[in-house]
Protein backbone atom coordinates (compact mmCIF):
# COMPACT_ATOMS: atom_id res chain seq x y z
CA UNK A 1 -136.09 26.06 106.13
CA UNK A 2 -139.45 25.58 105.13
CA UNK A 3 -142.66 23.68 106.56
CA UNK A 4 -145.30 23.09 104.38
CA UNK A 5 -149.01 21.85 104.58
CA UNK A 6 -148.72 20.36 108.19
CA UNK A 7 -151.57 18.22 108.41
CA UNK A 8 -154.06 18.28 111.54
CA UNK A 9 -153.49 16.41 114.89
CA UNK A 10 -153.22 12.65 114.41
CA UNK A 11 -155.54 10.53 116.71
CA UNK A 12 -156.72 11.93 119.97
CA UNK A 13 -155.14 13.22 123.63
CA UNK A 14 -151.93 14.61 123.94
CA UNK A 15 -149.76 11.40 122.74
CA UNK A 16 -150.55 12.52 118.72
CA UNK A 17 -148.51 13.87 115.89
CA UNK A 18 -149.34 17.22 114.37
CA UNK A 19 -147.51 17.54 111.68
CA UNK A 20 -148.45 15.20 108.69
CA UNK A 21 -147.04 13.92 105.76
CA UNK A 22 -145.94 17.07 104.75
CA UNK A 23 -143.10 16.93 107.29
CA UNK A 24 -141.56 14.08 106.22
CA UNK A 25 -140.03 15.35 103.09
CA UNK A 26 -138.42 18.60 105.12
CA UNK A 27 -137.17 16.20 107.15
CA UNK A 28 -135.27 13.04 106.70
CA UNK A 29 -134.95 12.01 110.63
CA UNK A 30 -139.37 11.08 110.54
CA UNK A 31 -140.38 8.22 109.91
CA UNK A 32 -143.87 8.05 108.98
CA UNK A 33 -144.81 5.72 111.67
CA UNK A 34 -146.08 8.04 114.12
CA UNK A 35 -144.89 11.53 114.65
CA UNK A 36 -143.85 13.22 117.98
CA UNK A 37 -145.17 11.71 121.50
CA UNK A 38 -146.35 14.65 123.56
CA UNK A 39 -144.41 13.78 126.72
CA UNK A 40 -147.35 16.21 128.71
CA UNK A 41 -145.53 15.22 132.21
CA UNK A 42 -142.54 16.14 131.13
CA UNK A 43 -142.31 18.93 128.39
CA UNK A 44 -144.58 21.15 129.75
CA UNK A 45 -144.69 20.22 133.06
CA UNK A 46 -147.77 18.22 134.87
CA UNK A 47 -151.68 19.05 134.85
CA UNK A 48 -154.09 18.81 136.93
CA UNK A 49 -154.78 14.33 137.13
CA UNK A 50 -157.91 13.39 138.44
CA UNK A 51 -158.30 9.42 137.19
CA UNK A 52 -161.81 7.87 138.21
CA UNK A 53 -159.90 5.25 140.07
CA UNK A 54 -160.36 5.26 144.15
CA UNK A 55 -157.44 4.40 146.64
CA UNK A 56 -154.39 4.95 146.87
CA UNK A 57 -154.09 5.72 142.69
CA UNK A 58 -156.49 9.15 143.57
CA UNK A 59 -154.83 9.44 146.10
CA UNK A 60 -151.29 10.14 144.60
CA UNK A 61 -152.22 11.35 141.68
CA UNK A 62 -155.29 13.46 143.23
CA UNK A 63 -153.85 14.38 146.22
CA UNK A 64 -150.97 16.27 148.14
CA UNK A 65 -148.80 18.93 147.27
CA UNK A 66 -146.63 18.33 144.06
CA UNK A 67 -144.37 19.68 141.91
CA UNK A 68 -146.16 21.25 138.90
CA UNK A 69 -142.61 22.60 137.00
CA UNK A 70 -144.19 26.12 136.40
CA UNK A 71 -147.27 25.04 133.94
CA UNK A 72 -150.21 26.08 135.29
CA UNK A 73 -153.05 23.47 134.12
CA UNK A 74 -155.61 24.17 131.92
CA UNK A 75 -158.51 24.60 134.63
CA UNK A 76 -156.21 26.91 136.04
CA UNK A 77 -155.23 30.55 135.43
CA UNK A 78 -151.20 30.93 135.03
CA UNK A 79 -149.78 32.51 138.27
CA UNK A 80 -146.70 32.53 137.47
CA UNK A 81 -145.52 36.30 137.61
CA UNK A 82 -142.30 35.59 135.78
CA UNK A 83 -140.73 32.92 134.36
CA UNK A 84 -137.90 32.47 136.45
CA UNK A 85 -134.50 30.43 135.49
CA UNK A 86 -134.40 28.08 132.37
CA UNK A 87 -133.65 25.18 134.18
CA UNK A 88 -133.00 23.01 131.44
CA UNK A 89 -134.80 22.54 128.17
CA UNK A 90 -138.47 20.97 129.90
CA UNK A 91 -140.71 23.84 130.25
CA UNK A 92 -140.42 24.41 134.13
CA UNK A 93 -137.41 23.08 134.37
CA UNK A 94 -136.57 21.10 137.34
CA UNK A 95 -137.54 23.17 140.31
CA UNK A 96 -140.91 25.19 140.74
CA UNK A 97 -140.85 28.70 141.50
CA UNK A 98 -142.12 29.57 144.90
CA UNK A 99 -144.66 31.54 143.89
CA UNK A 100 -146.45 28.70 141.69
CA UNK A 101 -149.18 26.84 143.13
CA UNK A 102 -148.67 22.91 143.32
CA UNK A 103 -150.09 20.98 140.92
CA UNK A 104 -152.26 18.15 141.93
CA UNK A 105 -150.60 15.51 139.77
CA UNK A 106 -148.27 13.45 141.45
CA UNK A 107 -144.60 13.36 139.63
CA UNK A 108 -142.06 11.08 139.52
CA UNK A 109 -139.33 13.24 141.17
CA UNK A 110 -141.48 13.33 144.55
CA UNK A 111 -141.62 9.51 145.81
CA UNK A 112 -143.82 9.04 148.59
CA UNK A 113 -142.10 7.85 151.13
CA UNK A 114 -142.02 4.02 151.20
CA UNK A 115 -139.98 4.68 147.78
CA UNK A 116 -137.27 6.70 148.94
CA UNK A 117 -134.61 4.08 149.59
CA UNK A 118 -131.78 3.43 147.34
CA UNK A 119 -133.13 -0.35 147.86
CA UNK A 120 -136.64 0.09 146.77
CA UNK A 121 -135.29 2.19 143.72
CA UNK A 122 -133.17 -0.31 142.50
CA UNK A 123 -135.65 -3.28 142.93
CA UNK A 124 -137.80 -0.99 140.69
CA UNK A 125 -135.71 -0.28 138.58
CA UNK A 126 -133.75 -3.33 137.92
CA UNK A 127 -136.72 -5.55 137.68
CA UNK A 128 -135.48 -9.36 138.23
CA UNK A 129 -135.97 -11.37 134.50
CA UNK A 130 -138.79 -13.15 135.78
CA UNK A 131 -141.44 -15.34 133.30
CA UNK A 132 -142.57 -13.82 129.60
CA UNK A 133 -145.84 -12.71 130.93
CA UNK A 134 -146.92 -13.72 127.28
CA UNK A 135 -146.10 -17.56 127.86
CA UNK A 136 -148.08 -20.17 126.95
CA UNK A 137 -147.42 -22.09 129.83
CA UNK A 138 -149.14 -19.20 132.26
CA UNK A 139 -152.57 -20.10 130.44
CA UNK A 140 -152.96 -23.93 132.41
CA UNK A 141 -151.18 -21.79 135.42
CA UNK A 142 -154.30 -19.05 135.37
CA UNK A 143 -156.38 -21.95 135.06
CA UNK A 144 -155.40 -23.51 138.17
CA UNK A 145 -155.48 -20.52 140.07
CA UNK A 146 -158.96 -19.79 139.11
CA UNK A 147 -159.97 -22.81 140.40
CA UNK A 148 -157.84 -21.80 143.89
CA UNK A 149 -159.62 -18.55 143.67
CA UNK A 150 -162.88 -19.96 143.62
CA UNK A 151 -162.52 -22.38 146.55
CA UNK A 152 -161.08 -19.61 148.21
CA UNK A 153 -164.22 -17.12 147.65
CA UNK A 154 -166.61 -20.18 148.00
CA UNK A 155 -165.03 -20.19 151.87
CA UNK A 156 -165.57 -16.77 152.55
CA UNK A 157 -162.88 -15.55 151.31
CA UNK A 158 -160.15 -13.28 153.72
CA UNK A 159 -160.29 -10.90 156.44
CA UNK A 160 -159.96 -7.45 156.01
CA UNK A 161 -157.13 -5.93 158.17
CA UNK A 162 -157.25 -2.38 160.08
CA UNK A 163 -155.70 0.36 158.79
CA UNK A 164 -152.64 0.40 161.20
CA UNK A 165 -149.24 -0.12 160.51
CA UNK A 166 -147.15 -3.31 161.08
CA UNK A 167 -144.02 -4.82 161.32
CA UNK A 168 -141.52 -7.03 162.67
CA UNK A 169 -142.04 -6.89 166.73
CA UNK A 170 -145.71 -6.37 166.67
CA UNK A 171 -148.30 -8.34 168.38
CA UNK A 172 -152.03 -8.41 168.95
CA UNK A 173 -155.04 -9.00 167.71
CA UNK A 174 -154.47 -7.14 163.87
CA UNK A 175 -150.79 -9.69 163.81
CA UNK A 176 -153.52 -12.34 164.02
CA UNK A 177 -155.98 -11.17 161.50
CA UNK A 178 -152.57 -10.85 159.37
CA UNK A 179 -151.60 -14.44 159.94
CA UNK A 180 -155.18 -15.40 158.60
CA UNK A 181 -155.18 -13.31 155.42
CA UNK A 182 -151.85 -14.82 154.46
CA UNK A 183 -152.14 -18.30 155.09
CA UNK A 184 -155.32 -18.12 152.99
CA UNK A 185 -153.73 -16.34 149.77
CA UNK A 186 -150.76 -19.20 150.47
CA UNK A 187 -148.42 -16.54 151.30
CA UNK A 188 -147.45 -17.59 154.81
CA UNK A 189 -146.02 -21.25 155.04
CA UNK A 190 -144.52 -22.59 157.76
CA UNK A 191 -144.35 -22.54 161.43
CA UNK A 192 -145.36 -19.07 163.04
CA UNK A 193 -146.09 -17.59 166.08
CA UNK A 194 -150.26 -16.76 165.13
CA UNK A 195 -150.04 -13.34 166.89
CA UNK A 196 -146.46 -12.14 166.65
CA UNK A 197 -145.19 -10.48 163.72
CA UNK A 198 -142.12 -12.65 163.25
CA UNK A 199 -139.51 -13.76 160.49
CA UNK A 200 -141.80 -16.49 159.23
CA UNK A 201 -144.52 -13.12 158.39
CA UNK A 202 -141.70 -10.71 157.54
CA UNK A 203 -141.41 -13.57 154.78
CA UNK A 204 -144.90 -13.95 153.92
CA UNK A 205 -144.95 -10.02 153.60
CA UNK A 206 -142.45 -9.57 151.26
CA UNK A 207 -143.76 -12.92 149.01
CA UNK A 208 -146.73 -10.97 148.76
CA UNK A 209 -145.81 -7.88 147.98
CA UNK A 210 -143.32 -9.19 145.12
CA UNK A 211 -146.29 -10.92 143.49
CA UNK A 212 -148.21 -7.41 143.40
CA UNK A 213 -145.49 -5.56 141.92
CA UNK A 214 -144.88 -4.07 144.98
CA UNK A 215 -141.16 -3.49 146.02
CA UNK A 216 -140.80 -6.54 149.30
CA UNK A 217 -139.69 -4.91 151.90
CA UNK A 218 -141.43 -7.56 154.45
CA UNK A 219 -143.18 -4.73 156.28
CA UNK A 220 -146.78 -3.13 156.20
CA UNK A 221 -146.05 0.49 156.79
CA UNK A 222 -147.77 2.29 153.93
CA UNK A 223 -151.18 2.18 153.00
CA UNK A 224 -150.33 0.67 148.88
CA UNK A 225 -149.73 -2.68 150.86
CA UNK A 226 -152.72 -2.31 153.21
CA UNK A 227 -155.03 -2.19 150.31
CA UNK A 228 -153.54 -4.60 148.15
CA UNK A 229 -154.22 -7.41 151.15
CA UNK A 230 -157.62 -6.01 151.61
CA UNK A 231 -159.01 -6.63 148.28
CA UNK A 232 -161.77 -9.56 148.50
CA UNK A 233 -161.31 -12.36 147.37
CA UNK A 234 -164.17 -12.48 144.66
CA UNK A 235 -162.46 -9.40 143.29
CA UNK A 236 -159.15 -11.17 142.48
CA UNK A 237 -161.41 -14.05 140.83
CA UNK A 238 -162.83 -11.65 138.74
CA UNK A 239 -159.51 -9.88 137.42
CA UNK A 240 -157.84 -14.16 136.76
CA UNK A 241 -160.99 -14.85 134.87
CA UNK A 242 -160.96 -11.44 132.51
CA UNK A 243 -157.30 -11.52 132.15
CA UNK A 244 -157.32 -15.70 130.97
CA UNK A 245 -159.27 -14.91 128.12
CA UNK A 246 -156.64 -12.20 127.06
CA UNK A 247 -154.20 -14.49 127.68
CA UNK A 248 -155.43 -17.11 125.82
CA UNK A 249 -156.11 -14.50 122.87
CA UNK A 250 -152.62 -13.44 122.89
CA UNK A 251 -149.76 -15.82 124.36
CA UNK A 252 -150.50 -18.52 121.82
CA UNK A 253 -149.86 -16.41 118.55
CA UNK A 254 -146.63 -14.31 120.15
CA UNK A 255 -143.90 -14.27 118.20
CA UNK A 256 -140.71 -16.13 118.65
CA UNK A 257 -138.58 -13.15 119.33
CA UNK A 258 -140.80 -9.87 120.31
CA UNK A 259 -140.56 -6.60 122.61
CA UNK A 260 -143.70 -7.06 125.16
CA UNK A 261 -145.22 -3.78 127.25
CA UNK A 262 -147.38 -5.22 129.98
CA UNK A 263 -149.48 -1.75 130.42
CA UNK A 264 -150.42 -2.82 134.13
CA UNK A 265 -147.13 -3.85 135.07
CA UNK A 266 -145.76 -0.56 133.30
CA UNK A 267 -142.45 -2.80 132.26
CA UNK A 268 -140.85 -4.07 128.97
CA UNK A 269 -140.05 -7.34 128.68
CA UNK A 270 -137.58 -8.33 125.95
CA UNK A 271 -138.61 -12.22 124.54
CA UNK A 272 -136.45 -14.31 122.64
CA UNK A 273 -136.93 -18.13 122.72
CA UNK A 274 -139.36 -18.35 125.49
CA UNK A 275 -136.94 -16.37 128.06
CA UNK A 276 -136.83 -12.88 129.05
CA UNK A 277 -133.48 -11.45 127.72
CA UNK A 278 -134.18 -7.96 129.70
CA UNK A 279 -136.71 -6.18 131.53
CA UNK A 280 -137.47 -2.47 131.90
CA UNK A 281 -139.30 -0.16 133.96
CA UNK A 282 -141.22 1.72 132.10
CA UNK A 283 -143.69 5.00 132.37
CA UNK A 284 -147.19 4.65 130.49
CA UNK A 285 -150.52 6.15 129.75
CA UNK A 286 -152.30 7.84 132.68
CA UNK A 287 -155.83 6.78 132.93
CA UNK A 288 -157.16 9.61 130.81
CA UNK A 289 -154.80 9.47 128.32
CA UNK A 290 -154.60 5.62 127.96
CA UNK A 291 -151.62 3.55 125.86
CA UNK A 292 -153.41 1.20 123.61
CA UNK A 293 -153.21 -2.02 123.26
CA UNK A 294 -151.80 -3.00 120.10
CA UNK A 295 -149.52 -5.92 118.07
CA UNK A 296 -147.09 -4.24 115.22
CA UNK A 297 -143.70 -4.55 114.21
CA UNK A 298 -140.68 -2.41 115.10
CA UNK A 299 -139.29 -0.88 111.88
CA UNK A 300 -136.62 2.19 112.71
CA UNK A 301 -134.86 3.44 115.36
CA UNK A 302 -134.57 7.52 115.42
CA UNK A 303 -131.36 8.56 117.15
CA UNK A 304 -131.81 12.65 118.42
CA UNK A 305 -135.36 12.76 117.27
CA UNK A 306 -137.26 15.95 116.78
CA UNK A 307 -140.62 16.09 119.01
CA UNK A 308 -143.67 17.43 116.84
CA UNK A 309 -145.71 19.42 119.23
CA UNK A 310 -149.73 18.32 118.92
CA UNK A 311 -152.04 21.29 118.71
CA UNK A 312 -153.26 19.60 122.32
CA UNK A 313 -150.46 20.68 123.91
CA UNK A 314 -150.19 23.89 121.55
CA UNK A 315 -153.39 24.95 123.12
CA UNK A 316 -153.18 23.34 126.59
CA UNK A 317 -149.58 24.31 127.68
CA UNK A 318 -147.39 25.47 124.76
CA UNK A 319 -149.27 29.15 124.37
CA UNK A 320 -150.12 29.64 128.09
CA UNK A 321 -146.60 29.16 128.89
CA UNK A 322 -145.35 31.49 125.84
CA UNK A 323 -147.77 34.09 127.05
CA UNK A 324 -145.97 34.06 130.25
CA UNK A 325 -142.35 34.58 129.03
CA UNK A 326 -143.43 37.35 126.89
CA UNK A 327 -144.97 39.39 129.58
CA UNK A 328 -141.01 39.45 130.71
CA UNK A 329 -140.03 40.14 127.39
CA UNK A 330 -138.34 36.60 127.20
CA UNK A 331 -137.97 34.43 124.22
CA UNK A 332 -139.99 31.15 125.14
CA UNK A 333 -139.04 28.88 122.01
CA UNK A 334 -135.00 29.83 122.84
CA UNK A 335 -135.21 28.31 126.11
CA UNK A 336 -136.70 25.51 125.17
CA UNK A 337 -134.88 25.11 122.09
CA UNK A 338 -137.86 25.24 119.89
CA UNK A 339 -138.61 26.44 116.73
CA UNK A 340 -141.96 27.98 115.08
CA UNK A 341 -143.38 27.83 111.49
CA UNK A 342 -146.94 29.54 110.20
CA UNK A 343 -149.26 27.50 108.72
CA UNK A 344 -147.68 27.57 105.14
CA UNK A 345 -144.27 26.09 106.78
CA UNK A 346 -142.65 29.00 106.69
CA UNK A 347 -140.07 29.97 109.93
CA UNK A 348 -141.36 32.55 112.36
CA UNK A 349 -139.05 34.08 114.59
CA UNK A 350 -140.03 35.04 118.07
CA UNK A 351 -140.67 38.57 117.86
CA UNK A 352 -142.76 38.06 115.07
CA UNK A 353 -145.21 36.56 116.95
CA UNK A 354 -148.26 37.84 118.90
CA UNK A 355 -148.93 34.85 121.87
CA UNK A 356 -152.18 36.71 122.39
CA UNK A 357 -153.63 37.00 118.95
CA UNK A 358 -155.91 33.76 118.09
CA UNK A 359 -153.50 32.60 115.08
CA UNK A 360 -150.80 31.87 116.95
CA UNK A 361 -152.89 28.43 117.03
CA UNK A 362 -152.29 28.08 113.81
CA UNK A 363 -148.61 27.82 113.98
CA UNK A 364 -146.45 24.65 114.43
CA UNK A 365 -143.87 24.23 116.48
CA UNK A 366 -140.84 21.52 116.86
CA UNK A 367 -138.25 21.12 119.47
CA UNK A 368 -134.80 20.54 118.08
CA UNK A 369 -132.56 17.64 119.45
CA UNK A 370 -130.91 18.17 122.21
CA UNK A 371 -129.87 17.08 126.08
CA UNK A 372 -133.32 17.64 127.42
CA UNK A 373 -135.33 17.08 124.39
CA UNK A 374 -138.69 15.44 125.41
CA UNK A 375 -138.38 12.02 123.41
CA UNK A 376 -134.77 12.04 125.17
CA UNK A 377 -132.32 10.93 122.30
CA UNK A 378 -133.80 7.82 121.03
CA UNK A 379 -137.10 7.38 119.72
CA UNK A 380 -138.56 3.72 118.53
CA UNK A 381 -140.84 3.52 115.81
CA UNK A 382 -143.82 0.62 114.61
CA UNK A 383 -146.88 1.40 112.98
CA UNK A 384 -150.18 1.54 114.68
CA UNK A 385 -153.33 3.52 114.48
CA UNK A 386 -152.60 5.37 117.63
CA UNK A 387 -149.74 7.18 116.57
CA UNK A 388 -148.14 6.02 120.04
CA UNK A 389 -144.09 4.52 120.31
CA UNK A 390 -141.48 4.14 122.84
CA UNK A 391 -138.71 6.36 123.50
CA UNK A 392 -136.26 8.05 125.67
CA UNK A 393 -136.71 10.85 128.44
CA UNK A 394 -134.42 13.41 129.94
CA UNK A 395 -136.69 13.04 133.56
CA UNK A 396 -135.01 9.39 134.69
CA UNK A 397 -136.52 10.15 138.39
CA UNK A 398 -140.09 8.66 137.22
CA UNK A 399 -138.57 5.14 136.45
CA UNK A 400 -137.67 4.80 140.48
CA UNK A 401 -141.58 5.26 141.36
CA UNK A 402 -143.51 2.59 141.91
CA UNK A 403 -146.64 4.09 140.15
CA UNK A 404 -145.65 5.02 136.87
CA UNK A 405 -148.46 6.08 134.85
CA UNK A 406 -148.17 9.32 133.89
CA UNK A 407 -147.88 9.65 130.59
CA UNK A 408 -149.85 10.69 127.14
CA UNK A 409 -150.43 7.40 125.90
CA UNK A 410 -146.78 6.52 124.60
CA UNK A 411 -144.37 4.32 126.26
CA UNK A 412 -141.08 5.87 127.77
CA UNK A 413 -138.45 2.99 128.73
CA UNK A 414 -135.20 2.86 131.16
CA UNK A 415 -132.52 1.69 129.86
CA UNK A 416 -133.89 2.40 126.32
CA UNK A 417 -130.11 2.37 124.71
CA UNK A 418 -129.93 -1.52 125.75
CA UNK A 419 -133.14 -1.70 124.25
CA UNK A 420 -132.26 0.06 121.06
CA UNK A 421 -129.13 -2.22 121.22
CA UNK A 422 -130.57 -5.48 121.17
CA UNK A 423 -133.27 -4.57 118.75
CA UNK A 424 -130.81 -3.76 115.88
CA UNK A 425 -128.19 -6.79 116.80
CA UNK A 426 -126.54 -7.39 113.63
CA UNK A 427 -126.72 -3.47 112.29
CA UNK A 428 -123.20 -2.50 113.95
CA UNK A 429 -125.36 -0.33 116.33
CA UNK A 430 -124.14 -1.51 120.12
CA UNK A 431 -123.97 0.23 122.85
CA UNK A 432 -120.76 2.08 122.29
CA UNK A 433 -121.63 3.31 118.98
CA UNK A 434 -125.07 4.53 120.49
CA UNK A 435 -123.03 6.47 123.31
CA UNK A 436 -120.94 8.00 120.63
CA UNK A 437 -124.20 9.27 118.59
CA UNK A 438 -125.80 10.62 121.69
CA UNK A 439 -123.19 12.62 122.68
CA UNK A 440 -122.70 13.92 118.99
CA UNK A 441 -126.46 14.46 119.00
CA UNK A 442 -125.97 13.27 115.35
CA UNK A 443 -129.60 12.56 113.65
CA UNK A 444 -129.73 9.09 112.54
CA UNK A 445 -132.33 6.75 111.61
CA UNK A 446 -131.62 2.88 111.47
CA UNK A 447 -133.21 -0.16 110.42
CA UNK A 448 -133.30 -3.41 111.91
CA UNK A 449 -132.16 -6.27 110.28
CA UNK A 450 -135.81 -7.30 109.89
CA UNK A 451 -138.89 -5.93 112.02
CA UNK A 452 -139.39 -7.19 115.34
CA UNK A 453 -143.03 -7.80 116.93
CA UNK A 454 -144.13 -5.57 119.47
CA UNK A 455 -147.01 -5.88 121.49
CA UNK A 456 -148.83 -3.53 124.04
CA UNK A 457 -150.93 -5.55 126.22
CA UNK A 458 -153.22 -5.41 129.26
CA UNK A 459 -152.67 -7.78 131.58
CA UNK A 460 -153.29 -7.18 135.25
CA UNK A 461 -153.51 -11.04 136.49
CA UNK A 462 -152.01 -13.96 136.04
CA UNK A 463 -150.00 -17.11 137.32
CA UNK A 464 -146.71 -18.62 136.32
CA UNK A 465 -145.61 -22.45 136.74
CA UNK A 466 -144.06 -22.24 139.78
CA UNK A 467 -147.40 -21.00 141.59
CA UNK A 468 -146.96 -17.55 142.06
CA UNK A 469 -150.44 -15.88 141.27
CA UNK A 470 -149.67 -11.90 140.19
CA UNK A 471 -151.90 -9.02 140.26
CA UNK A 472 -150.95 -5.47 138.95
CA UNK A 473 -153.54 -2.80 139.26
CA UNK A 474 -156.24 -2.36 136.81
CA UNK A 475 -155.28 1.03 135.99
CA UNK A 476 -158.03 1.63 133.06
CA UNK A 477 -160.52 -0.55 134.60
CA UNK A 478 -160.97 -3.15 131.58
CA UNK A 479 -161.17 -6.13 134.46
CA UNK A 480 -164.88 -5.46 135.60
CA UNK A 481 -163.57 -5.53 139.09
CA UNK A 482 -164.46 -2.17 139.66
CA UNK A 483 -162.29 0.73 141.15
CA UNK A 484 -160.52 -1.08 144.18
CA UNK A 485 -158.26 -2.96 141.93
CA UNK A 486 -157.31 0.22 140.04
CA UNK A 487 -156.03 1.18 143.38
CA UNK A 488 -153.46 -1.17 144.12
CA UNK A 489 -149.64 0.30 143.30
């Protein structure tokens, strides 16, 4: 085989094809759309995060001891003195040798600790239908919360609570504070005792947390709760008012049928009709490697996609980590089923190649399909500018976290072969036959029986007809609220 005239990286950041058109005719499984999503997290283990946001966000993803899978990050020399076991077909694997420094990048296979039930995992997971949060009708229901918001700020607003811990059985002068903050925001209802921490708050609690994507577990143990209540009032106004106008930009011209990713929210939502057929957790774009927003149409499916390194990763992760092998005399591109081709497309086998020698860069490199494969099996395709699309992933541990940013700009979706399902009703593709292509790892590309809008959007506020006013953090900080709203989640 043969690779000729790949064309220079695509776009910009690690989510970016590298190959070019060139690729497409050697083989039939691209599409054309966009190439290969560098899964950074994931393939090549996690670098070094440091988003601008404040909080709790800096703090997970800035903080702590974490899991770094064996890639050192680019600020950082590699460590590692040997490779250790190929645990799988991610370079790292799943465990971290013991001699490897942690990473400061938080990953989805460490939950901090108010995520470690099987309950919280499963609300997170198995997100309830809920509202399109591209309705019409939430457009008059951000309206009317504005106008809540601002009656709210114009009386002070809430008070801010201490940084303690509370729950069910507690009393004092904080349980009091707490009674305030919620009967303000409309959360508590009801009789209640005003300094006792009782079913009536336990209720109020979870209400709240629900509404700010939190998982309601009815009790204030963990500082992602603390913060979310603490954010002022004229901060919240803020976020309603710059997420209305998006709304009204976007909900009225949304297709009848269409595949929504609410960036903030990280979640698909699946919209036929004006109702949600299915909702998924999703992982998106950390905040220095952003998803986009964008409207396009979904065109092709790829079933056991190849993944196109970009020369970001080539540089970043993909060398360093070769280098490292082949000081053990190990054979880097076998264990991670990957193959190599020089810069006329030709195939270069491993012992051919010098990882120190500057034209190594030059090279191109694709990882073949297979179990832990870093688009996963199935790979959804639209065009867009960005180069960006949703697909599989063999790490399933990062859709049970309740932060879930942590990606290279593309969009990586649980329960993607219900997803792929519904999107080609009518092609013969269900979920049987998709179970039977996965495990034959058969390449297959399919159309479906007419494209299907998709839209990436940004909204981080708004309110539904029943009431309920949502916030989501402001990951990228588009709202103007400034960084304590990127810290929420």
């Amino acid at each position: 085989m043969k690779l000729k005239n790949a064309a220079p990286e695509i776009g910009s950041g690690a989510c970016r094809n590298v190959m070019g058109a060139a690729l497409m005719k050697i083989s039939q499984r691209l599409t054309g759309l966009s190439m290969a999503c560098a899964v950074l997290a994931l393939a090549f283990g996690a670098l070094t995060v440091e988003p601008a946001s404040a909080g709790f966000l800096n703090n997970i993803f800035g903080g702590g001891k974490n899991n770094n899978n064996g890639m050192a990050a680019p600020d950082e020399p590699d460590q590692q003195s040997a490779p250790g076991p190929f645990n799988g077909g991610l370079f790292g694997g799943s465990r971290r040798n013991p001699d490897q420094p942690y990473s400061r990048a938080f990953h989805g296979d460490e939950l901090p600790p108010e995520e470690g039930t099987e309950a919280t995992r499963a609300w997170i997971t198995n997100p309830e239908l809920g509202v399109p949060t591209l309705s019409t009708n939430n457009i008059q229901s951000t309206k009317a919360a504005i106008a809540r918001y601002e009656q709210i700020v114009a009386q002070g607003g809430w008070p801010m609570l201490p940084s303690v811990a509370m729950k069910p059985g507690s009393t004092g002068q904080q349980i009091e504070l707490l009674h305030r903050r919620l009967e303000i925001s409309g959360d508590l209802l009801g009789q209640s005792i005003p300094n006792e921490y009782d079913a009536a708050v336990v209720a109020a609690v979870k209400k709240f947390q629900a509404r700010h994507g939190l998982p309601p577990t009815g009790v204030i143990d963990n500082r992602v709760t603390l913060e979310a209540l603490n954010i002022p009032a004229t901060v919240r106004l803020t976020q309603l008012k710059a997420n209305l106008s998006r709304l009204q930009a976007l909900a009225p011209s949304a297709a009848n049928v269409y595949v929504a990713v609410n960036i903030p929210s990280a979640q698909v939502e699946v919209v036929s009709g004006g109702q949600v057929v299915s909702r998924h957790a999703a992982v998106v774009g950390k905040p220095e490697r952003p998803t986009p927003e964008l409207s396009s149409k979904i065109q092709e499916v790829n079933f056991n996609p190849y993944w196109y390194v970009p020369k970001s990763i080539i540089y970043k992760d993909l060398v360093p980590k070769a280098q490292a092998f082949a000081r053990n005399g190990q054979n880097m591109l076998a264990a991670y089923h990957m193959e190599a081709f020089d810069a006329a497309g030709n195939p270069v086998p491993w012992q051919a190649i010098n990882w120190s020698d500057p034209a190594v860069y030059n090279y191109n490199f694709r990882q073949l399909p297979w179990a832990e494969n870093s688009l996963g099996f199935i790979k959804i395709n639209f065009p867009n500018k960005d180069a960006v699309y949703m697909h599989d992933t063999p790490l399933k541990t990062l859709f049970g976290r309740n932060v879930r940013f942590e990606s290279s700009g593309c969009v990586r979706v649980n329960n993607v072969e219900a997803l792929a399902a519904w999107i080609l009703t009518g092609t013969g593709w269900d979920l049987q036959r998709i179970a039977q292509v996965k495990q034959s790892g058969e390449q297959i590309d399919v159309k479906p029986t007419k494209p299907i809008a998709v839209y990436f959007t940004y909204i981080s506020a708004w309110a539904t007809p029943d009431g309920t006013v949502n916030f989501r953090p402001d990951i990228y900080n588009h709202d103007g609220g400034g960084p304590e709203t990127a810290s929420v989640n």
